[in-house]
PDB file of N, CA and C in Angstrom:
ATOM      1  N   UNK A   1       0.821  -1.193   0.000  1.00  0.00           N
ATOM      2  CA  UNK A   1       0.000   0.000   0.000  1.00  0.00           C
ATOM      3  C   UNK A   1       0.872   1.268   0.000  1.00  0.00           C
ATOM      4  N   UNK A   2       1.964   1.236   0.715  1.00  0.00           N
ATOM      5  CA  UNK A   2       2.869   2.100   0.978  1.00  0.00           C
ATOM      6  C   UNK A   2       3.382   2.518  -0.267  1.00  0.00           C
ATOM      7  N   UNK A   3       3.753   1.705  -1.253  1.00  0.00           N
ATOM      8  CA  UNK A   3       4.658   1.533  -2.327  1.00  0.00           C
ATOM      9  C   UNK A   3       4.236   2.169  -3.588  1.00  0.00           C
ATOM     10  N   UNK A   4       2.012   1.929  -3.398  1.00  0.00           N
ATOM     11  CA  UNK A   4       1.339   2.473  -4.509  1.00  0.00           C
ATOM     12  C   UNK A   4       1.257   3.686  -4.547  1.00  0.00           C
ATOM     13  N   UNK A   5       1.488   4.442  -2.901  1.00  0.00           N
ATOM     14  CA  UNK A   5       1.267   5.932  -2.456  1.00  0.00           C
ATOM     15  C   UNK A   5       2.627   6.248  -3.085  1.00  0.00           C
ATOM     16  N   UNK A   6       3.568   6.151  -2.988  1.00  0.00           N
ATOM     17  CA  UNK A   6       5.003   6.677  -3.257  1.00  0.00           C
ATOM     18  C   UNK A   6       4.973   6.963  -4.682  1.00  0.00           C
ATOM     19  N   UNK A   7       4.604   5.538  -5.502  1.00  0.00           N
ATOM     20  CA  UNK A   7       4.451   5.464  -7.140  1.00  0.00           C
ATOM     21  C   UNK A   7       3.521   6.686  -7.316  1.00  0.00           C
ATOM     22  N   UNK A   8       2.534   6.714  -6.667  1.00  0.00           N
ATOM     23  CA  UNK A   8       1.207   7.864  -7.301  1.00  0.00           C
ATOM     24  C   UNK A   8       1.717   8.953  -7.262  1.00  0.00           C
ATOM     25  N   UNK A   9       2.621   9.473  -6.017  1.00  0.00           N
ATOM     26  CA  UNK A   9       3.217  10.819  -5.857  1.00  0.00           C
ATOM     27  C   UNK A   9       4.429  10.889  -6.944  1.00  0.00           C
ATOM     28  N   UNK A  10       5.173   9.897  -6.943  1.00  0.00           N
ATOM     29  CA  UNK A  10       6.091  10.287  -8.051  1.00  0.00           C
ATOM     30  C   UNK A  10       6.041  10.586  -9.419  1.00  0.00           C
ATOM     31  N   UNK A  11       4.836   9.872  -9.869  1.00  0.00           N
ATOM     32  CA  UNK A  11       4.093   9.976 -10.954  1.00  0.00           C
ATOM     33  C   UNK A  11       3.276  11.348 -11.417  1.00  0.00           C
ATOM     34  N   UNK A  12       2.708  11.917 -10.099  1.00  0.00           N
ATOM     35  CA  UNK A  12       1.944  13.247 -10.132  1.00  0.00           C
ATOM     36  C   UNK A  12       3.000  14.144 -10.616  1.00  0.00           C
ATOM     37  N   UNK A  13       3.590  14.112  -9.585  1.00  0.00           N
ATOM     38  CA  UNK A  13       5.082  15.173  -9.543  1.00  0.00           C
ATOM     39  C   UNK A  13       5.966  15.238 -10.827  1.00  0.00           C
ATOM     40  N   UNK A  14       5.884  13.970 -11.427  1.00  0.00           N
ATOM     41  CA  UNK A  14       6.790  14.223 -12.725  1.00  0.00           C
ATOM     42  C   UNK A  14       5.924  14.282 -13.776  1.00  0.00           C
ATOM     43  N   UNK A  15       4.648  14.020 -14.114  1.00  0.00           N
ATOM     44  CA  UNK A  15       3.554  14.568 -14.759  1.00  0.00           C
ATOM     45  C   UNK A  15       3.128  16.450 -14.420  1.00  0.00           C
ATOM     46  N   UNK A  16       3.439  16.628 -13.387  1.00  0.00           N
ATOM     47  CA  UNK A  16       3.148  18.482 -13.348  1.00  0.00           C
ATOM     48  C   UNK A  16       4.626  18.661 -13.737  1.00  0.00           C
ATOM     49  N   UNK A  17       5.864  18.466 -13.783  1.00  0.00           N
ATOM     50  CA  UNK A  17       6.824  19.063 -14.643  1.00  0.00           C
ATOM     51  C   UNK A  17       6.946  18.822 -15.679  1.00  0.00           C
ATOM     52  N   UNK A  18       6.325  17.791 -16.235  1.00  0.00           N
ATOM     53  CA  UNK A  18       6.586  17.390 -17.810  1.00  0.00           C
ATOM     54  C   UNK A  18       5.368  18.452 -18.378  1.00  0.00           C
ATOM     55  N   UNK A  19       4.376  18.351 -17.415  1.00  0.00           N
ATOM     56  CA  UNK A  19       3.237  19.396 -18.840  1.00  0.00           C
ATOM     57  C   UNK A  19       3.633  20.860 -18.613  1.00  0.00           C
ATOM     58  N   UNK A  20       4.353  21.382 -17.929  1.00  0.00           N
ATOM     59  CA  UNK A  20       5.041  22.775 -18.122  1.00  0.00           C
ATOM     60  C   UNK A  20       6.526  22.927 -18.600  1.00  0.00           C
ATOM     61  N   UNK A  21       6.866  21.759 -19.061  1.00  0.00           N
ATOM     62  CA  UNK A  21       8.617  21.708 -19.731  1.00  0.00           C
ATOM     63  C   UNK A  21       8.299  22.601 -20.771  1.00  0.00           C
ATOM     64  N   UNK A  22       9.237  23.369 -21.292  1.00  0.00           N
ATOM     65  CA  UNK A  22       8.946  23.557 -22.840  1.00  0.00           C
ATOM     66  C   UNK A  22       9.660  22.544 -24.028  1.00  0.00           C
ATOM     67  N   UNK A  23       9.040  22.530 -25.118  1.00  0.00           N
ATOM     68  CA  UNK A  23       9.562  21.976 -26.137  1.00  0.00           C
ATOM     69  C   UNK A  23       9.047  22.529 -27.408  1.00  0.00           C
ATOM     70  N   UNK A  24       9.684  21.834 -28.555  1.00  0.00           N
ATOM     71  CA  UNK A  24      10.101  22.450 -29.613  1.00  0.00           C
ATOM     72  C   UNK A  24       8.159  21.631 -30.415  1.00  0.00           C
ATOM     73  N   UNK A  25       8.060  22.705 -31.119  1.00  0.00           N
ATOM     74  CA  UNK A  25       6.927  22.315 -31.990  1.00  0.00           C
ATOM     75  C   UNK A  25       7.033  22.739 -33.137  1.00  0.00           C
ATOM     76  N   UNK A  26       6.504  21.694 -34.131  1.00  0.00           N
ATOM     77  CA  UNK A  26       7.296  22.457 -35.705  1.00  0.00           C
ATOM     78  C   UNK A  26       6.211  21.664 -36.598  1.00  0.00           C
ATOM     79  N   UNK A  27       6.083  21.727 -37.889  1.00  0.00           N
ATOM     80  CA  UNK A  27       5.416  21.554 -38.529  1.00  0.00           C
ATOM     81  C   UNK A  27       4.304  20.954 -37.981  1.00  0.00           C
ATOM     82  N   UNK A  28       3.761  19.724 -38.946  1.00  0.00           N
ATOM     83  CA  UNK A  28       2.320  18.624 -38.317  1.00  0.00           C
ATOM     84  C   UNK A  28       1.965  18.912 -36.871  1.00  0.00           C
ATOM     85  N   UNK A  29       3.445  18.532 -36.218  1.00  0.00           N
ATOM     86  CA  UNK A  29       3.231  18.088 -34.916  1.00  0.00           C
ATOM     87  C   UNK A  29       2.980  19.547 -34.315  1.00  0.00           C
ATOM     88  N   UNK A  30       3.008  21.097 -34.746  1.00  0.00           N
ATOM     89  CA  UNK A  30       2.847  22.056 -33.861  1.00  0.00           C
ATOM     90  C   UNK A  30       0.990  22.764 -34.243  1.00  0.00           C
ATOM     91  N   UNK A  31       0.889  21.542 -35.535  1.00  0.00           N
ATOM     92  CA  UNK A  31      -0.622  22.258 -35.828  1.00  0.00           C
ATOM     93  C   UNK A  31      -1.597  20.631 -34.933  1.00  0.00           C
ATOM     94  N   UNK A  32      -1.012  20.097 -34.951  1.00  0.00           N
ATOM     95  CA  UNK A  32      -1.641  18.522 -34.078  1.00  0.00           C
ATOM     96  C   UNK A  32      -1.933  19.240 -32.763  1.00  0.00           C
ATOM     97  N   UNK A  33      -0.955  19.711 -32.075  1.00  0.00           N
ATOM     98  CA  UNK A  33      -0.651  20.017 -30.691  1.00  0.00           C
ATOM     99  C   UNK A  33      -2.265  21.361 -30.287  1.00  0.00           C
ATOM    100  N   UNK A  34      -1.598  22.452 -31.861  1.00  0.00           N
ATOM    101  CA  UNK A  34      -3.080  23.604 -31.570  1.00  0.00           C
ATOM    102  C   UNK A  34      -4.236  23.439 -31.952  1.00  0.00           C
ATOM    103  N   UNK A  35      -4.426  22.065 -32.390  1.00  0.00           N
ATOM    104  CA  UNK A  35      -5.516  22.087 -32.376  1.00  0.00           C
ATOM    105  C   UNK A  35      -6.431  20.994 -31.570  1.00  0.00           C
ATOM    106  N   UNK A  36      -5.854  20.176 -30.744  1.00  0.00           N
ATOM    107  CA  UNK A  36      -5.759  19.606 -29.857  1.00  0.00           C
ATOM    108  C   UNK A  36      -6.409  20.696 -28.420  1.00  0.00           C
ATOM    109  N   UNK A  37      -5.412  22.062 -28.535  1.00  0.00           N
ATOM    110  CA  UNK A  37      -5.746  22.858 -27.494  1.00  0.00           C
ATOM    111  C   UNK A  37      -6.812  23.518 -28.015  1.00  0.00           C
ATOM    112  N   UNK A  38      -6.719  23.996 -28.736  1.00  0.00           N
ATOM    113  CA  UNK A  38      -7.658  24.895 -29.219  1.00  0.00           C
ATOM    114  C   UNK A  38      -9.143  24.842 -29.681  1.00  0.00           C
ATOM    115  N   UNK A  39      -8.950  23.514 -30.408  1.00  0.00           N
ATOM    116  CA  UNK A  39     -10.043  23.190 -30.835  1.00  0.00           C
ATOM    117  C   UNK A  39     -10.692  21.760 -30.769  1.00  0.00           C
ATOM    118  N   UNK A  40     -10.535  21.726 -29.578  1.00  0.00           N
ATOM    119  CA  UNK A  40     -11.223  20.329 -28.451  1.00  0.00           C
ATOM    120  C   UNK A  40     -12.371  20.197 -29.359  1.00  0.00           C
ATOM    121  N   UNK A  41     -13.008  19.250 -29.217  1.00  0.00           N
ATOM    122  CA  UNK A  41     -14.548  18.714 -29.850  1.00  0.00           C
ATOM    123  C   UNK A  41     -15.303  18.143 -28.790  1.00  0.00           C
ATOM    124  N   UNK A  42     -14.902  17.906 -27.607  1.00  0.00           N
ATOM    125  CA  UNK A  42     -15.297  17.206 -26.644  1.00  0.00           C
ATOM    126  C   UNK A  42     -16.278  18.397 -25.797  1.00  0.00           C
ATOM    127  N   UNK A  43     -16.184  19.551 -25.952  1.00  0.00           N
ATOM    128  CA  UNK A  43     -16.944  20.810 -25.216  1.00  0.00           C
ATOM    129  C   UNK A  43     -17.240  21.207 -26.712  1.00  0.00           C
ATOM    130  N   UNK A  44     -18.624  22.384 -26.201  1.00  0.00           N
ATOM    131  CA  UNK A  44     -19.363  22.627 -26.858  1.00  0.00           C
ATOM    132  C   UNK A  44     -18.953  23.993 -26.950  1.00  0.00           C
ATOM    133  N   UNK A  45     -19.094  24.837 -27.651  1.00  0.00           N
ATOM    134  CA  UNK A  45     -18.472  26.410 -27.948  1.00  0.00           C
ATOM    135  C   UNK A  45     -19.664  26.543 -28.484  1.00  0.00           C
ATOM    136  N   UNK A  46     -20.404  28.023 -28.260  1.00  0.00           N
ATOM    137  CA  UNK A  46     -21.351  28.888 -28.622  1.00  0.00           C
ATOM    138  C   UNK A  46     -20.517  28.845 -30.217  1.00  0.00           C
ATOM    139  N   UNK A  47     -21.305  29.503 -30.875  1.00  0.00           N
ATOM    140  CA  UNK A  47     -21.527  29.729 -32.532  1.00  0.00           C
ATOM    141  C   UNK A  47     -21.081  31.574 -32.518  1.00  0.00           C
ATOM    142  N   UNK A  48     -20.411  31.854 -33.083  1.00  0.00           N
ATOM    143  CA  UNK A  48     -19.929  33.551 -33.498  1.00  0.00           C
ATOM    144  C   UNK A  48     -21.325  33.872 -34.762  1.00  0.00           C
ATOM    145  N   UNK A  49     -21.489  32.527 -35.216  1.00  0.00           N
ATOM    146  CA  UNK A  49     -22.378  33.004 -36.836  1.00  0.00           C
ATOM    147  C   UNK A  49     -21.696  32.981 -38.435  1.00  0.00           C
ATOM    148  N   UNK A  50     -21.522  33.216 -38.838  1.00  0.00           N
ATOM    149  CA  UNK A  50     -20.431  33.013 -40.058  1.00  0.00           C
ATOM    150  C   UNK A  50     -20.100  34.195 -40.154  1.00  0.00           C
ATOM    151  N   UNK A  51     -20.317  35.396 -39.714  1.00  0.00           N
ATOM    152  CA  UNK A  51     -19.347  36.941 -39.450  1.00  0.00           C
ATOM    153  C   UNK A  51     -19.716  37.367 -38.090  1.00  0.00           C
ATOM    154  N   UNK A  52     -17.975  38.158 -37.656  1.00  0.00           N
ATOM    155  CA  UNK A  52     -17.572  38.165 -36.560  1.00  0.00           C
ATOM    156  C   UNK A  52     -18.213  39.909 -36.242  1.00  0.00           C
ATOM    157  N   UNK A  53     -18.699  40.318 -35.208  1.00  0.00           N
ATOM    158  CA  UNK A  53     -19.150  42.029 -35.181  1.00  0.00           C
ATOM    159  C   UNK A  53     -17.721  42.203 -35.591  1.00  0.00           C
ATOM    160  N   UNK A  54     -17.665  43.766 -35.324  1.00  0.00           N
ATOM    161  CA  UNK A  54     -16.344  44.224 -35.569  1.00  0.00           C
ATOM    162  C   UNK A  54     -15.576  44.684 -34.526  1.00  0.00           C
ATOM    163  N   UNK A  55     -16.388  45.016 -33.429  1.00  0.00           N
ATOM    164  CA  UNK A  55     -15.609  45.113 -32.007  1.00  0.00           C
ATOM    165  C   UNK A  55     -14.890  43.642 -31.912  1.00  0.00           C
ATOM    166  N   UNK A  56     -15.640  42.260 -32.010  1.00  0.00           N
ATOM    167  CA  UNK A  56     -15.003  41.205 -31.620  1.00  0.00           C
ATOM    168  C   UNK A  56     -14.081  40.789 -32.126  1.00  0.00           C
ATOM    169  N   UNK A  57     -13.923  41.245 -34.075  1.00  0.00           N
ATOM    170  CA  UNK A  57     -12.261  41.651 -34.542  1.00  0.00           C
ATOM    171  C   UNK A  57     -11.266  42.059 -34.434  1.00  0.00           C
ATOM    172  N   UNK A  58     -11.961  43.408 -33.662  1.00  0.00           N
ATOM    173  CA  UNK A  58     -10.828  44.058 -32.802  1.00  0.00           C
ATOM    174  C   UNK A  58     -10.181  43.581 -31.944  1.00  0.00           C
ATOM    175  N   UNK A  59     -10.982  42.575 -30.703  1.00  0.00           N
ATOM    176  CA  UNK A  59     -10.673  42.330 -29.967  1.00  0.00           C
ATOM    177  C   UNK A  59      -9.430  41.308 -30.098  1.00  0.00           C
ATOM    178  N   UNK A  60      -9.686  40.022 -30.872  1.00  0.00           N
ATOM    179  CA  UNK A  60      -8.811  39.526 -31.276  1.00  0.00           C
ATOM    180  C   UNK A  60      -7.431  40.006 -31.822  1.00  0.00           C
ATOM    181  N   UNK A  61      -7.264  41.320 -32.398  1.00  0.00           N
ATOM    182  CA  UNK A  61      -5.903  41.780 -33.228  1.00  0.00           C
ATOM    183  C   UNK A  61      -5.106  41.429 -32.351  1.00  0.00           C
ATOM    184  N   UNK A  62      -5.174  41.876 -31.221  1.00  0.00           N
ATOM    185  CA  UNK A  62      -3.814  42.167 -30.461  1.00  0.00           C
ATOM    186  C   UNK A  62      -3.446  40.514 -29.341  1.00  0.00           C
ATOM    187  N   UNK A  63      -4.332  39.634 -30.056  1.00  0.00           N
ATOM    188  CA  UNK A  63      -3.779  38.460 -28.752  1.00  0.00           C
ATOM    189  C   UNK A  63      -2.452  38.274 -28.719  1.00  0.00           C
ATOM    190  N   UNK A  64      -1.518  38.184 -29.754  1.00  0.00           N
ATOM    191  CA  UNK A  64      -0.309  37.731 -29.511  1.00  0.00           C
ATOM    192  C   UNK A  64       0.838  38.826 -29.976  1.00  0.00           C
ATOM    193  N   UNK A  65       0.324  39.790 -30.936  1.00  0.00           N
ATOM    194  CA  UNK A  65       1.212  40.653 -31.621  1.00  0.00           C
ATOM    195  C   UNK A  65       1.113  40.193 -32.978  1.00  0.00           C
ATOM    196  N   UNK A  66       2.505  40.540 -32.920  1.00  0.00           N
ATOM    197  CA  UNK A  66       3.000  39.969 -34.800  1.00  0.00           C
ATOM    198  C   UNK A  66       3.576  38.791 -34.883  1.00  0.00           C
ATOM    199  N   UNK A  67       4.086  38.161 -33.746  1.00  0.00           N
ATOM    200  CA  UNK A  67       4.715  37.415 -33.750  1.00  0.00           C
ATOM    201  C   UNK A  67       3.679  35.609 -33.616  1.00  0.00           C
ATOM    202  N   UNK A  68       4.036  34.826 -34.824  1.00  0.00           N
ATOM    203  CA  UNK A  68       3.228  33.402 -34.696  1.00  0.00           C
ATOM    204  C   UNK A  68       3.642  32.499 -33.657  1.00  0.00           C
ATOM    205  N   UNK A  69       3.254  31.645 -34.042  1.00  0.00           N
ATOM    206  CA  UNK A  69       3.391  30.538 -33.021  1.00  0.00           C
ATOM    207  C   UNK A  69       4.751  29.378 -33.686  1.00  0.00           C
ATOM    208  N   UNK A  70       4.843  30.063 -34.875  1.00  0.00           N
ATOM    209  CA  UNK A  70       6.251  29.086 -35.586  1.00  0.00           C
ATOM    210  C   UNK A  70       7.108  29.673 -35.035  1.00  0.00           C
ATOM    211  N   UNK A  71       7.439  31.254 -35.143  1.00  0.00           N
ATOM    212  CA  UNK A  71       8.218  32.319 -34.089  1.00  0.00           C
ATOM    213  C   UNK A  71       8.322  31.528 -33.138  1.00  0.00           C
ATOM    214  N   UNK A  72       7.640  31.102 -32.087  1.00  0.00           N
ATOM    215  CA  UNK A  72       7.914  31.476 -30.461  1.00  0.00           C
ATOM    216  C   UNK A  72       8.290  29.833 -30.566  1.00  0.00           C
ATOM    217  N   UNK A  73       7.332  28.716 -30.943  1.00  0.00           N
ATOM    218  CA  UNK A  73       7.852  27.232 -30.463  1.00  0.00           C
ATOM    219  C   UNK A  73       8.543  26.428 -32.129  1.00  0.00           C
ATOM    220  N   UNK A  74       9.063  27.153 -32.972  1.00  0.00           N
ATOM    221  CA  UNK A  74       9.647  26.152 -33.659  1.00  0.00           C
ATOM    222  C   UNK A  74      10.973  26.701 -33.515  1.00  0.00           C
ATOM    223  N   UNK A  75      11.561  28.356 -33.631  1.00  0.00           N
ATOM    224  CA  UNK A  75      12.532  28.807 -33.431  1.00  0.00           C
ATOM    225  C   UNK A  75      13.453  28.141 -32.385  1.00  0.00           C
ATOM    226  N   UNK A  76      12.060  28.326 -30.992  1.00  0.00           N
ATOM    227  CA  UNK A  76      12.920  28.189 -29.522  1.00  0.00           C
ATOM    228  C   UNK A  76      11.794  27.271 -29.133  1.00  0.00           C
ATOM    229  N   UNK A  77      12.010  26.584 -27.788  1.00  0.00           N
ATOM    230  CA  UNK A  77      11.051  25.860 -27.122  1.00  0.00           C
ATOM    231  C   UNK A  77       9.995  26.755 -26.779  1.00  0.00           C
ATOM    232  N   UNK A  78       8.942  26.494 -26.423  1.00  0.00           N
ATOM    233  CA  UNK A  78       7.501  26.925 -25.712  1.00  0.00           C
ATOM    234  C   UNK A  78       7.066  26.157 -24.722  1.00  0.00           C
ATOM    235  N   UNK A  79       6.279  26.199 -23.855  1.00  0.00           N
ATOM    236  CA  UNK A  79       5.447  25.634 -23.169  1.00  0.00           C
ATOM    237  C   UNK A  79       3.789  25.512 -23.948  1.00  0.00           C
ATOM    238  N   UNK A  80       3.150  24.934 -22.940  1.00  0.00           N
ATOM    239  CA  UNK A  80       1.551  24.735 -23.456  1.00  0.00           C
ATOM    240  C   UNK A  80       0.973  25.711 -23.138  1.00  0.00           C
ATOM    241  N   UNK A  81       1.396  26.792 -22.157  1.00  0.00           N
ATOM    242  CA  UNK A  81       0.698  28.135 -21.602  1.00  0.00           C
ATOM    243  C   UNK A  81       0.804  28.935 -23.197  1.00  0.00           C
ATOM    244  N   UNK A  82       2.224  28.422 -23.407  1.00  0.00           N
ATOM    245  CA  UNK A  82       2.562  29.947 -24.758  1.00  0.00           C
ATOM    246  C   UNK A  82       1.607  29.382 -25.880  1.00  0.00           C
ATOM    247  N   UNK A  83       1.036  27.941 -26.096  1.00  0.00           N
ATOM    248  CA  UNK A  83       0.449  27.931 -27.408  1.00  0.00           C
ATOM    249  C   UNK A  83      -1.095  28.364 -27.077  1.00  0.00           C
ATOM    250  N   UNK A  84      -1.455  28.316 -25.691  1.00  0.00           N
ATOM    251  CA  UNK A  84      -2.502  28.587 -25.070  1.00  0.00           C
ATOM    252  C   UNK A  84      -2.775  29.681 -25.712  1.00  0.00           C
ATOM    253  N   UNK A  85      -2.014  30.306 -25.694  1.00  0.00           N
ATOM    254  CA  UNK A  85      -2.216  31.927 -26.103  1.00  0.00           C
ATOM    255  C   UNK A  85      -2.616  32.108 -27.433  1.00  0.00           C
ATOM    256  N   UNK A  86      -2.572  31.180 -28.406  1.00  0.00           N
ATOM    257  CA  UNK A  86      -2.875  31.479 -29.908  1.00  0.00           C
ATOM    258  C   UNK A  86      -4.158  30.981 -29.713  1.00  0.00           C
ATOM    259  N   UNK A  87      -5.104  30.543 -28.658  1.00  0.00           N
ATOM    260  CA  UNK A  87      -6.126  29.871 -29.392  1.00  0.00           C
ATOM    261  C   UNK A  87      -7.134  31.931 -29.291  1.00  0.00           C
ATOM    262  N   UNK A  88      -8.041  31.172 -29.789  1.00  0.00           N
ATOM    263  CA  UNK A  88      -9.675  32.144 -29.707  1.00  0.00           C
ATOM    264  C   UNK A  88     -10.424  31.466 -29.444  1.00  0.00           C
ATOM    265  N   UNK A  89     -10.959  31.876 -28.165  1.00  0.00           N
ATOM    266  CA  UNK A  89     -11.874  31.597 -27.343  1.00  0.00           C
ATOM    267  C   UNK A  89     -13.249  32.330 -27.605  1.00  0.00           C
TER     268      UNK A  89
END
């Protein structure tokens, strides 16, 4: 019993540093990864309509800058927080 508690904690513990490591994302595997985050199918998302107002265009310009998501995780590593940031919610 002792042994399963130790395994579970070691397991937790190196599962919360592995999902905040950064790593490198690049082609397939960096559009697999965002859309995985981004665009779950498993939850339900309200409908925008097939055009967006124009305040809610606005709103979007500025999520990340100029800079993509090939910029930040194929150049250099990223985390899952930084691809977090490209989705639209």
């Amino acid at each position: 019993m002792k042994f399963a508690l130790v395994l579970l904690v070691a397991v937790a513990c190196f599962w919360c540093c592995e999902a905040q490591s950064a790593n490198f994302y690049c082609g397939r595997r960096l559009a697999e990864v965002l859309s995985k985050l981004c665009w779950d199918h498993s939850e339900e998302k309200r409908d925008a309509g097939w055009w967006m107002s124009a305040d809610a265009a606005r709103s979007l310009s500025g999520v990340r800058g100029k800079r993509g998501p090939v910029d930040e995780c194929c150049d250099k590593p990223c985390t899952v927080d930084e691809l977090l940031g490209y989705c639209f919610y």
